[in-house]
PDB file of N, CA and C in Angstrom:
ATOM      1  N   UNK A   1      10.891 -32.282   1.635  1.00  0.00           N
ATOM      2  CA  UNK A   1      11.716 -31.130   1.329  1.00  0.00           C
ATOM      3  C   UNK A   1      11.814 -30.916  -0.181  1.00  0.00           C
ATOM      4  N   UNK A   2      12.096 -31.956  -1.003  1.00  0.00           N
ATOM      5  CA  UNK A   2      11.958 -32.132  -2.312  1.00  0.00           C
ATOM      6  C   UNK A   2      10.503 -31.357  -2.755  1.00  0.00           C
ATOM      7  N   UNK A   3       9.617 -31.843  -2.391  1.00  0.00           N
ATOM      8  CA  UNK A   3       8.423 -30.992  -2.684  1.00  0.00           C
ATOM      9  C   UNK A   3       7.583 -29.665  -2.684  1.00  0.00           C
ATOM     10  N   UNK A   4       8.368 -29.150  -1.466  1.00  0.00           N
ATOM     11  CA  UNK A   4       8.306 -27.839  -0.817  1.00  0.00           C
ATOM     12  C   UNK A   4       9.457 -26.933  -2.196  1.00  0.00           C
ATOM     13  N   UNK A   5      10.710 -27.624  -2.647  1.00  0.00           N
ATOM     14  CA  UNK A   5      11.664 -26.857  -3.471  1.00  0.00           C
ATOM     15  C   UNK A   5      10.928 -26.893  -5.163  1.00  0.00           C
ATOM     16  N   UNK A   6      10.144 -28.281  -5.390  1.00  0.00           N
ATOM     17  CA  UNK A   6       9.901 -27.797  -6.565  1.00  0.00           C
ATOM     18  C   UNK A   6       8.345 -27.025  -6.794  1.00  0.00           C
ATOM     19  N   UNK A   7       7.371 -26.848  -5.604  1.00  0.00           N
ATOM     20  CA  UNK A   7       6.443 -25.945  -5.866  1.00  0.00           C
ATOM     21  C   UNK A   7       7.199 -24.359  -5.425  1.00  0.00           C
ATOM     22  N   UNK A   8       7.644 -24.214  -4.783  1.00  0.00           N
ATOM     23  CA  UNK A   8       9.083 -22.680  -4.876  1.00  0.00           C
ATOM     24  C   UNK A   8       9.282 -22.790  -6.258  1.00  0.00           C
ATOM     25  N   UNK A   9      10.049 -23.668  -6.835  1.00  0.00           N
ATOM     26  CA  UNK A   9      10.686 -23.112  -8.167  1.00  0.00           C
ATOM     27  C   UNK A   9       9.116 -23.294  -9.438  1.00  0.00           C
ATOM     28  N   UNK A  10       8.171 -23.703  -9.181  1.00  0.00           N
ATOM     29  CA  UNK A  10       6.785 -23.515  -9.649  1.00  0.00           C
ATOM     30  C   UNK A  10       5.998 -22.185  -9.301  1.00  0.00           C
ATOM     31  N   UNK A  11       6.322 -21.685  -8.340  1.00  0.00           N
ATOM     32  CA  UNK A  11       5.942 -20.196  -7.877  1.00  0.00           C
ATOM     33  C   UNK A  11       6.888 -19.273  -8.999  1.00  0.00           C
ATOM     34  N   UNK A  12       7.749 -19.023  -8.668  1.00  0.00           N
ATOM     35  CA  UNK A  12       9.045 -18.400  -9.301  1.00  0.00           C
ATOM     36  C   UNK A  12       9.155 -18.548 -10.421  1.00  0.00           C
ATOM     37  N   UNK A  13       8.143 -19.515 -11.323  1.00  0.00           N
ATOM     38  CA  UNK A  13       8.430 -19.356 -12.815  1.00  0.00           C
ATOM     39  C   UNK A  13       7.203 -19.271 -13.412  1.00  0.00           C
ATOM     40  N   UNK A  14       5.944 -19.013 -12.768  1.00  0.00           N
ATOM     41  CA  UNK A  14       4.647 -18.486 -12.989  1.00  0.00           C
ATOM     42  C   UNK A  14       5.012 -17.229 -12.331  1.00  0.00           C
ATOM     43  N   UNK A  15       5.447 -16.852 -11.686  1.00  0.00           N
ATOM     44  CA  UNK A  15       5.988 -15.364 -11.338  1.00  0.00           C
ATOM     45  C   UNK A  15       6.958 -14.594 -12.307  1.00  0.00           C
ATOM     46  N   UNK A  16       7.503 -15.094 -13.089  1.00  0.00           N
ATOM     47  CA  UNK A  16       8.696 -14.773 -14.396  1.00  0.00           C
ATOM     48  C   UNK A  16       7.664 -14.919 -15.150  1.00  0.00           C
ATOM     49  N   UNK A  17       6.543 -15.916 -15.506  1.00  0.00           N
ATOM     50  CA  UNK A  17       6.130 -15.740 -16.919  1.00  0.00           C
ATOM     51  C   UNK A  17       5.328 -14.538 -16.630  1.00  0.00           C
ATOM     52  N   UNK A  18       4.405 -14.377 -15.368  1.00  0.00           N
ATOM     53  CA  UNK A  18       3.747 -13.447 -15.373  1.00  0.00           C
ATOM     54  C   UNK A  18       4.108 -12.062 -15.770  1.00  0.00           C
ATOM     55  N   UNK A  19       5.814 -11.651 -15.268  1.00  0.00           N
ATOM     56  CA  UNK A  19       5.923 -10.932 -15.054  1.00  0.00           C
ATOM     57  C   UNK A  19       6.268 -10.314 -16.615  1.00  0.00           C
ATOM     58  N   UNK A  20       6.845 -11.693 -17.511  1.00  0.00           N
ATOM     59  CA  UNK A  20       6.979 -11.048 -18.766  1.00  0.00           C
ATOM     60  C   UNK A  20       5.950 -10.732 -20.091  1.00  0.00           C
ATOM     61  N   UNK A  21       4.501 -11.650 -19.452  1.00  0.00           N
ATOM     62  CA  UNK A  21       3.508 -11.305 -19.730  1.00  0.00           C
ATOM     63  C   UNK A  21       3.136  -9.694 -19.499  1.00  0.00           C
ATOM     64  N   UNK A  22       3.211  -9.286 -18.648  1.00  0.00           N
ATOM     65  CA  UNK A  22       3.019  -8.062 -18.149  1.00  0.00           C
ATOM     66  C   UNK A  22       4.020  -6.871 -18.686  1.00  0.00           C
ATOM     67  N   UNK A  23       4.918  -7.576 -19.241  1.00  0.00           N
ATOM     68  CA  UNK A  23       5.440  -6.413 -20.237  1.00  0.00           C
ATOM     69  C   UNK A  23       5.813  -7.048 -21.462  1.00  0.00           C
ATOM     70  N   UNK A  24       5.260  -7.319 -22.046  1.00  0.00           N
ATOM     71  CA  UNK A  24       4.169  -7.871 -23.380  1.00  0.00           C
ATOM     72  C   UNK A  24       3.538  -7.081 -23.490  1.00  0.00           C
ATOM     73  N   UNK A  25       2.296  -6.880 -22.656  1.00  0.00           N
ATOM     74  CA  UNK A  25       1.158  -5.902 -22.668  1.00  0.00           C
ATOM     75  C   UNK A  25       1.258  -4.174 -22.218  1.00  0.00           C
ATOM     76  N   UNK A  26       2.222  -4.502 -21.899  1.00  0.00           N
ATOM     77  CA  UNK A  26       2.943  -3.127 -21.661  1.00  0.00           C
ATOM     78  C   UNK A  26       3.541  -2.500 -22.833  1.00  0.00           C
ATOM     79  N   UNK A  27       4.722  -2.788 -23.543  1.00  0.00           N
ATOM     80  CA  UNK A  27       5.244  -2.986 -24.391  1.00  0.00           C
ATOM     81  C   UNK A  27       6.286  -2.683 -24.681  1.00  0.00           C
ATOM     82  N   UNK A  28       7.115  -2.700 -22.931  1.00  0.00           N
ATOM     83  CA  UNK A  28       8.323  -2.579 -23.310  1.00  0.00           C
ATOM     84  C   UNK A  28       9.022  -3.888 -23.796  1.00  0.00           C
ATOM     85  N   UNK A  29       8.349  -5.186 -23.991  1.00  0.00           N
ATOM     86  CA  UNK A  29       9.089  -6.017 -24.669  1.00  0.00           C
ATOM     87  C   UNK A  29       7.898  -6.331 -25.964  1.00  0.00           C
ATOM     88  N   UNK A  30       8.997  -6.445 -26.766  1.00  0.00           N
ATOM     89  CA  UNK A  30       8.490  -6.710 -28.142  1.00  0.00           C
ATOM     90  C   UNK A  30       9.561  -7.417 -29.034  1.00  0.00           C
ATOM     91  N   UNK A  31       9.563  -7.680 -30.968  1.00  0.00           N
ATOM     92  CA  UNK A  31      10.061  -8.704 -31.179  1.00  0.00           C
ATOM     93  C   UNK A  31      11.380  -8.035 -30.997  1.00  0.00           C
ATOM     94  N   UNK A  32      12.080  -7.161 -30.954  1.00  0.00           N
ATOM     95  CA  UNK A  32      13.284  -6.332 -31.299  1.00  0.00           C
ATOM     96  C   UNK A  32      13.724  -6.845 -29.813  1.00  0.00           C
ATOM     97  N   UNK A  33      13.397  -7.074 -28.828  1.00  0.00           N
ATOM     98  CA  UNK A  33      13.880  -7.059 -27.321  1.00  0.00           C
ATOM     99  C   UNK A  33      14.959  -8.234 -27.384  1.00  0.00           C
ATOM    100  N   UNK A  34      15.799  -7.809 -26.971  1.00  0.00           N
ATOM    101  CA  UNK A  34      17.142  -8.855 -26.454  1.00  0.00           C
ATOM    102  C   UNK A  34      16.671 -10.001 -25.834  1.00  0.00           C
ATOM    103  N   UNK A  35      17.156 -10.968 -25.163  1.00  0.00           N
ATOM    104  CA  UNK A  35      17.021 -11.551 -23.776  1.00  0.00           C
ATOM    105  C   UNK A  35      17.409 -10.507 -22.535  1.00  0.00           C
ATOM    106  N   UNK A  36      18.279 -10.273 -22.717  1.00  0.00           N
ATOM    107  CA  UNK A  36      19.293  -9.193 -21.360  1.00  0.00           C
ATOM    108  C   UNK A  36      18.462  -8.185 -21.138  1.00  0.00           C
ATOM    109  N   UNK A  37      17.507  -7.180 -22.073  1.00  0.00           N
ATOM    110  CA  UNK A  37      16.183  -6.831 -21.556  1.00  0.00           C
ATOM    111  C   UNK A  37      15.073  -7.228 -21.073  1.00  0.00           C
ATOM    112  N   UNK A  38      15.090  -8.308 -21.803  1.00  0.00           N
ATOM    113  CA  UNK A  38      13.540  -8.534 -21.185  1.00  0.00           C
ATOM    114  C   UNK A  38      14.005  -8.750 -19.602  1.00  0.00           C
ATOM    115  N   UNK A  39      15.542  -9.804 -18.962  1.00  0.00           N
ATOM    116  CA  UNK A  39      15.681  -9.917 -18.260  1.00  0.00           C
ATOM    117  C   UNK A  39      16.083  -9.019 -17.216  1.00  0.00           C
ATOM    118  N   UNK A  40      16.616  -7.712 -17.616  1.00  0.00           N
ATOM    119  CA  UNK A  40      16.472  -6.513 -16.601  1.00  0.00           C
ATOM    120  C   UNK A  40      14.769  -5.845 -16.649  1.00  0.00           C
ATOM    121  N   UNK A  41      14.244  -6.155 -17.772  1.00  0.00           N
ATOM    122  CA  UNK A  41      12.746  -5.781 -17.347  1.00  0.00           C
ATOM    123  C   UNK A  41      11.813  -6.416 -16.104  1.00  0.00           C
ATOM    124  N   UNK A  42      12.408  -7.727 -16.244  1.00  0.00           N
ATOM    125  CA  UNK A  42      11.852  -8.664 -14.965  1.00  0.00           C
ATOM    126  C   UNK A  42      12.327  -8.126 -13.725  1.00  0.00           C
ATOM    127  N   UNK A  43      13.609  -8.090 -13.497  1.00  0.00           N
ATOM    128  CA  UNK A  43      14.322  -7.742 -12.747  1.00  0.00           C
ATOM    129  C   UNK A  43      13.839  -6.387 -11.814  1.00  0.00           C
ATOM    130  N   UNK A  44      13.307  -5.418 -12.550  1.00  0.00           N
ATOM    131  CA  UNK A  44      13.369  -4.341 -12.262  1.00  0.00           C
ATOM    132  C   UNK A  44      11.678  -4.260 -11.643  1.00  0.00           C
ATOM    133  N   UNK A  45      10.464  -4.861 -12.335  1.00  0.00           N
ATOM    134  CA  UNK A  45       9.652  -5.447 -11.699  1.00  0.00           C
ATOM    135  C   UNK A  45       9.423  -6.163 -10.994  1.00  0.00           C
ATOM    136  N   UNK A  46      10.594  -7.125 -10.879  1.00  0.00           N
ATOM    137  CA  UNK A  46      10.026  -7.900  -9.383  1.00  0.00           C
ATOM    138  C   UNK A  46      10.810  -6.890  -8.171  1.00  0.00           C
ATOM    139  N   UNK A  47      11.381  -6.224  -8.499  1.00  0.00           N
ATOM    140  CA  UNK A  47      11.878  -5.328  -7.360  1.00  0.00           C
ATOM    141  C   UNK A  47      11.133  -4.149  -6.755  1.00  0.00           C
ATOM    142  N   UNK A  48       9.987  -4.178  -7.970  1.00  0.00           N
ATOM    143  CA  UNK A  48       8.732  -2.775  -7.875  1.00  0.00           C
ATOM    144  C   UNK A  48       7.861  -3.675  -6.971  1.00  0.00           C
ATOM    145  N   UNK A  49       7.381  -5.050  -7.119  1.00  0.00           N
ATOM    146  CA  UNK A  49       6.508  -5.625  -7.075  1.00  0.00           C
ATOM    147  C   UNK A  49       7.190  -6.066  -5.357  1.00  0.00           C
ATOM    148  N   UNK A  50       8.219  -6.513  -5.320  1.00  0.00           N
ATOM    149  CA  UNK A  50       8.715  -6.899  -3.583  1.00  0.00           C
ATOM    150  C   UNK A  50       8.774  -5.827  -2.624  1.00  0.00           C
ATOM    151  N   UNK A  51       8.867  -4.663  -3.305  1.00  0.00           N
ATOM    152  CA  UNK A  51       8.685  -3.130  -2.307  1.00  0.00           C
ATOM    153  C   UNK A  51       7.148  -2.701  -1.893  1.00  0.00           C
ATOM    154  N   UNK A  52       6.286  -3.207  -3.190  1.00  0.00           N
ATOM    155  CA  UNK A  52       5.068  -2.593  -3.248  1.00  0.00           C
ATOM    156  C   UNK A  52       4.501  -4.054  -2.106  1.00  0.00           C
ATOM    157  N   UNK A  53       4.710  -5.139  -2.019  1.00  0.00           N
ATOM    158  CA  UNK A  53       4.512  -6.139  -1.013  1.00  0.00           C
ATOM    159  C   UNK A  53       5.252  -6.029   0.306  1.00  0.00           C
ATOM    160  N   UNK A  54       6.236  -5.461   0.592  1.00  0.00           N
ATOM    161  CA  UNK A  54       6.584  -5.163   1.681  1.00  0.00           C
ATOM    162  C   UNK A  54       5.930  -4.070   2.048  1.00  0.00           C
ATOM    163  N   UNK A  55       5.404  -2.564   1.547  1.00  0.00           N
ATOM    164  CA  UNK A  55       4.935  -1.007   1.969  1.00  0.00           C
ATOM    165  C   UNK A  55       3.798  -2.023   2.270  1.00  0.00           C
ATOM    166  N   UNK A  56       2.109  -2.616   1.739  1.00  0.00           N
ATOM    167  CA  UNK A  56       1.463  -2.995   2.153  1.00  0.00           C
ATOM    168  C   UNK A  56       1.469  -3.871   3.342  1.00  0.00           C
ATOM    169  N   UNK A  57       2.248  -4.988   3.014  1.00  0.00           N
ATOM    170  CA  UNK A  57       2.957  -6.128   4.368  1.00  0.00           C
ATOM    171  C   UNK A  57       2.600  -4.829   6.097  1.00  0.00           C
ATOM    172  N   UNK A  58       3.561  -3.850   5.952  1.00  0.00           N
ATOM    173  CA  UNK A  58       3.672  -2.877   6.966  1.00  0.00           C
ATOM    174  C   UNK A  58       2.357  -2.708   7.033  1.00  0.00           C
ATOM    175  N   UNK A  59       1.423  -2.016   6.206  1.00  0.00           N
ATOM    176  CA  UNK A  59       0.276  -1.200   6.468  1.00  0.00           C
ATOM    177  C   UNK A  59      -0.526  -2.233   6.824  1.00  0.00           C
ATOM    178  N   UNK A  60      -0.712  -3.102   6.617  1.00  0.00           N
ATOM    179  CA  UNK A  60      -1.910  -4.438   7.544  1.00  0.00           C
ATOM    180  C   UNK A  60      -1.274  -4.642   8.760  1.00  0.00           C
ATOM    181  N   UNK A  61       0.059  -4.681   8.609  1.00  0.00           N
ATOM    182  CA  UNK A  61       0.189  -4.942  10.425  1.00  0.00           C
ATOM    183  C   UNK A  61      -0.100  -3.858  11.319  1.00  0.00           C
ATOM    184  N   UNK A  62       0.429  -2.844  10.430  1.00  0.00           N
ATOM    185  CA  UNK A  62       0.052  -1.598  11.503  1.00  0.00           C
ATOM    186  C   UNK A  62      -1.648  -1.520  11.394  1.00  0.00           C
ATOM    187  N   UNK A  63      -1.918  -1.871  10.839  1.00  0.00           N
ATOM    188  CA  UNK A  63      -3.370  -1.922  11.161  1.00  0.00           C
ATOM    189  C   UNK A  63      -4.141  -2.648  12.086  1.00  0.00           C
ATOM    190  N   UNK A  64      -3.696  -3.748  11.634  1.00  0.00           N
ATOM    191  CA  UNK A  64      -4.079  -5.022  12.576  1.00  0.00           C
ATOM    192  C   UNK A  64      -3.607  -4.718  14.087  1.00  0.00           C
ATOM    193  N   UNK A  65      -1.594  -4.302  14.153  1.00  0.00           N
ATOM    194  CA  UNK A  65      -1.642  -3.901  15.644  1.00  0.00           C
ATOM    195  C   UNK A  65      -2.446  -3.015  16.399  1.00  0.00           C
ATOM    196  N   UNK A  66      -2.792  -2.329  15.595  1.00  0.00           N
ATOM    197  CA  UNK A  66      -3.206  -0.681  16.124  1.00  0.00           C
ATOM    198  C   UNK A  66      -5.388  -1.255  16.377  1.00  0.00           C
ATOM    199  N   UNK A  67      -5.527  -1.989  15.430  1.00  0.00           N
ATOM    200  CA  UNK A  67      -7.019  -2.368  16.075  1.00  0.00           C
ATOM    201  C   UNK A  67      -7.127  -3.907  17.055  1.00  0.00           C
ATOM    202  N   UNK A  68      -5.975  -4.312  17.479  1.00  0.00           N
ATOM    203  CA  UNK A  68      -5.580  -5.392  18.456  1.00  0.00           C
ATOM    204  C   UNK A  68      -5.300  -4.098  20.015  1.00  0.00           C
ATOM    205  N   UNK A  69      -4.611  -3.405  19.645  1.00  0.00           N
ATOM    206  CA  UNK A  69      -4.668  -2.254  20.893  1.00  0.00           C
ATOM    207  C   UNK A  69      -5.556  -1.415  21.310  1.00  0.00           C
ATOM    208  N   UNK A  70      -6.165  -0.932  20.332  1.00  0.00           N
ATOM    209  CA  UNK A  70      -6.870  -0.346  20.358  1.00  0.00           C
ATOM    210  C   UNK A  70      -6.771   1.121  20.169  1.00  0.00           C
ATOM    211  N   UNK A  71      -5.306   1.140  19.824  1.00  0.00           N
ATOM    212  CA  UNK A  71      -5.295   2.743  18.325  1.00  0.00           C
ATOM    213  C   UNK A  71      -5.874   2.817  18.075  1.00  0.00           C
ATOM    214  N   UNK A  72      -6.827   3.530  17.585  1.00  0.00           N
ATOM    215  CA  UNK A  72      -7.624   3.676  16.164  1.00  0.00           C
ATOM    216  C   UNK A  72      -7.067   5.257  16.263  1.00  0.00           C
ATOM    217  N   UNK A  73      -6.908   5.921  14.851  1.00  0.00           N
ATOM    218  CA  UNK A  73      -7.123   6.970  14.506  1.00  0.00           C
ATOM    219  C   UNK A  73      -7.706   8.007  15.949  1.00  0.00           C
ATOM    220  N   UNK A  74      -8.756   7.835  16.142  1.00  0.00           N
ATOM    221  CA  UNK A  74      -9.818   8.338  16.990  1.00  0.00           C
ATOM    222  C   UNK A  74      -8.809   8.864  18.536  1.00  0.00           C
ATOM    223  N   UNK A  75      -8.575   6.787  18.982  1.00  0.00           N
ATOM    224  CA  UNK A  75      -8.092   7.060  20.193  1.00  0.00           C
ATOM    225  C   UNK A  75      -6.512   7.621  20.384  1.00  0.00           C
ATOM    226  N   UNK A  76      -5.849   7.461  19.240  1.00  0.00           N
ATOM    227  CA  UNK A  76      -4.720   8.479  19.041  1.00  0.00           C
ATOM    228  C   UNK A  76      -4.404  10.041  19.162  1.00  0.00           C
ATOM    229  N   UNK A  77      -5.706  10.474  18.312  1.00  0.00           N
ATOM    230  CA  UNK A  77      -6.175  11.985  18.418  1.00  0.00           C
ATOM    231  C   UNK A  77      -6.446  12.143  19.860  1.00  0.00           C
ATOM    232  N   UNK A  78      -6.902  11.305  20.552  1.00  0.00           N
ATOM    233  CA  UNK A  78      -7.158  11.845  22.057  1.00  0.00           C
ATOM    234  C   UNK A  78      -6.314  11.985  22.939  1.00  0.00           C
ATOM    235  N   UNK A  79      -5.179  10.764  22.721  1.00  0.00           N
ATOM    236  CA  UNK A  79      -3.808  10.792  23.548  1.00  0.00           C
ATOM    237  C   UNK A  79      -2.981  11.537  23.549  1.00  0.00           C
ATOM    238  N   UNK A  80      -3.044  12.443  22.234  1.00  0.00           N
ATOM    239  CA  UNK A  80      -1.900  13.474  21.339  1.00  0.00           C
ATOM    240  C   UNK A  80      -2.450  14.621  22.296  1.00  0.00           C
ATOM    241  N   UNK A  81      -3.526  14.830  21.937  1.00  0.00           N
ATOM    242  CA  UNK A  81      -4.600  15.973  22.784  1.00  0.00           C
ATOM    243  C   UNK A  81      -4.191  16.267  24.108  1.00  0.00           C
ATOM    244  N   UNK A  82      -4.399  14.707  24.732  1.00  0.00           N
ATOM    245  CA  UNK A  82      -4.266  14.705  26.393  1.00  0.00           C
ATOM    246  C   UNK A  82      -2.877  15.149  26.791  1.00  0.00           C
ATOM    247  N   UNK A  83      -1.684  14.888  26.036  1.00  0.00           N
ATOM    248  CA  UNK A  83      -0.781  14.729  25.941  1.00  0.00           C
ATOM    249  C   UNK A  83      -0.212  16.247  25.646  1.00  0.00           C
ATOM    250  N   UNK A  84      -0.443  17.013  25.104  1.00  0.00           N
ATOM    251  CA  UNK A  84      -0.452  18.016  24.801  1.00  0.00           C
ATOM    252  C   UNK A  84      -1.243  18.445  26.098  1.00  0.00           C
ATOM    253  N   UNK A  85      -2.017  18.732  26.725  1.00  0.00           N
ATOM    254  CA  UNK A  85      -2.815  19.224  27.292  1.00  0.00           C
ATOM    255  C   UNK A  85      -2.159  19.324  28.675  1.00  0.00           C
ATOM    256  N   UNK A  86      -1.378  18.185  29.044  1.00  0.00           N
ATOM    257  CA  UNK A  86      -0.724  17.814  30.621  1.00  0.00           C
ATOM    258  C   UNK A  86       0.821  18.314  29.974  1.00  0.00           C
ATOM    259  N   UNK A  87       1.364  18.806  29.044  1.00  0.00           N
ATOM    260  CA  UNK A  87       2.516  19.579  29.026  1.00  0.00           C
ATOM    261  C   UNK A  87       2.152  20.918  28.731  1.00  0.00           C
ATOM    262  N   UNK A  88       1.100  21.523  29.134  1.00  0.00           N
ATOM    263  CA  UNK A  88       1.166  22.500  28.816  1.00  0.00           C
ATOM    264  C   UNK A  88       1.609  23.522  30.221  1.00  0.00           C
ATOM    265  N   UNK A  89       2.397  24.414  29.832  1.00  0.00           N
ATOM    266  CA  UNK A  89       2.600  25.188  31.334  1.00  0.00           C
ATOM    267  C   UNK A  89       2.145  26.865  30.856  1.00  0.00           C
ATOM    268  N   UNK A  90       2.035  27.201  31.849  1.00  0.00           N
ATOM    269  CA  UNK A  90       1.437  28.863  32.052  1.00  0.00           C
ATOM    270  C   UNK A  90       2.932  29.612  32.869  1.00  0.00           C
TER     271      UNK A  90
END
């Protein structure tokens, strides 16, 4: 358990340096930057960066479910079709 907590807190601080690397090169931090910025700069990127990993997270599963079922695009358009087609009344 000990080991599992300090490669977590080894993730999490190659994830902070990265992240302040990345605005380094950006340049919203520079020598004038506070701490309390740079640390809402992190902040505000790892919150871009956990949304932009969750929207993808979704789009592989829905992918993955949908070619485990056998959705595809294709066979969707046909069901919508059919589907449409058997509500239609005169």
């Amino acid at each position: 358990m000990v080991k599992v907590l300090k490669y977590v807190f080894y993730v999490a601080l190659i994830f902070v340096a990265f992240l302040i690397g990345k605005g380094i090169l950006d340049g919203s931090i520079n020598r004038a930057t506070t701490v309390g910025q740079v640390m809402s700069d992190v902040q505000s990127d790892a919150g871009d960066v956990a949304s932009n990993v969750a929207d993808r997270t979704q789009e592989v599963a829905g992918a993955v479910w949908n070619s485990a079922t056998g959705n595809t695009p294709e066979v969707q358009e046909i069901v919508i079709d059919e589907t449409a087609a058997s509500n239609y009344s005169e």
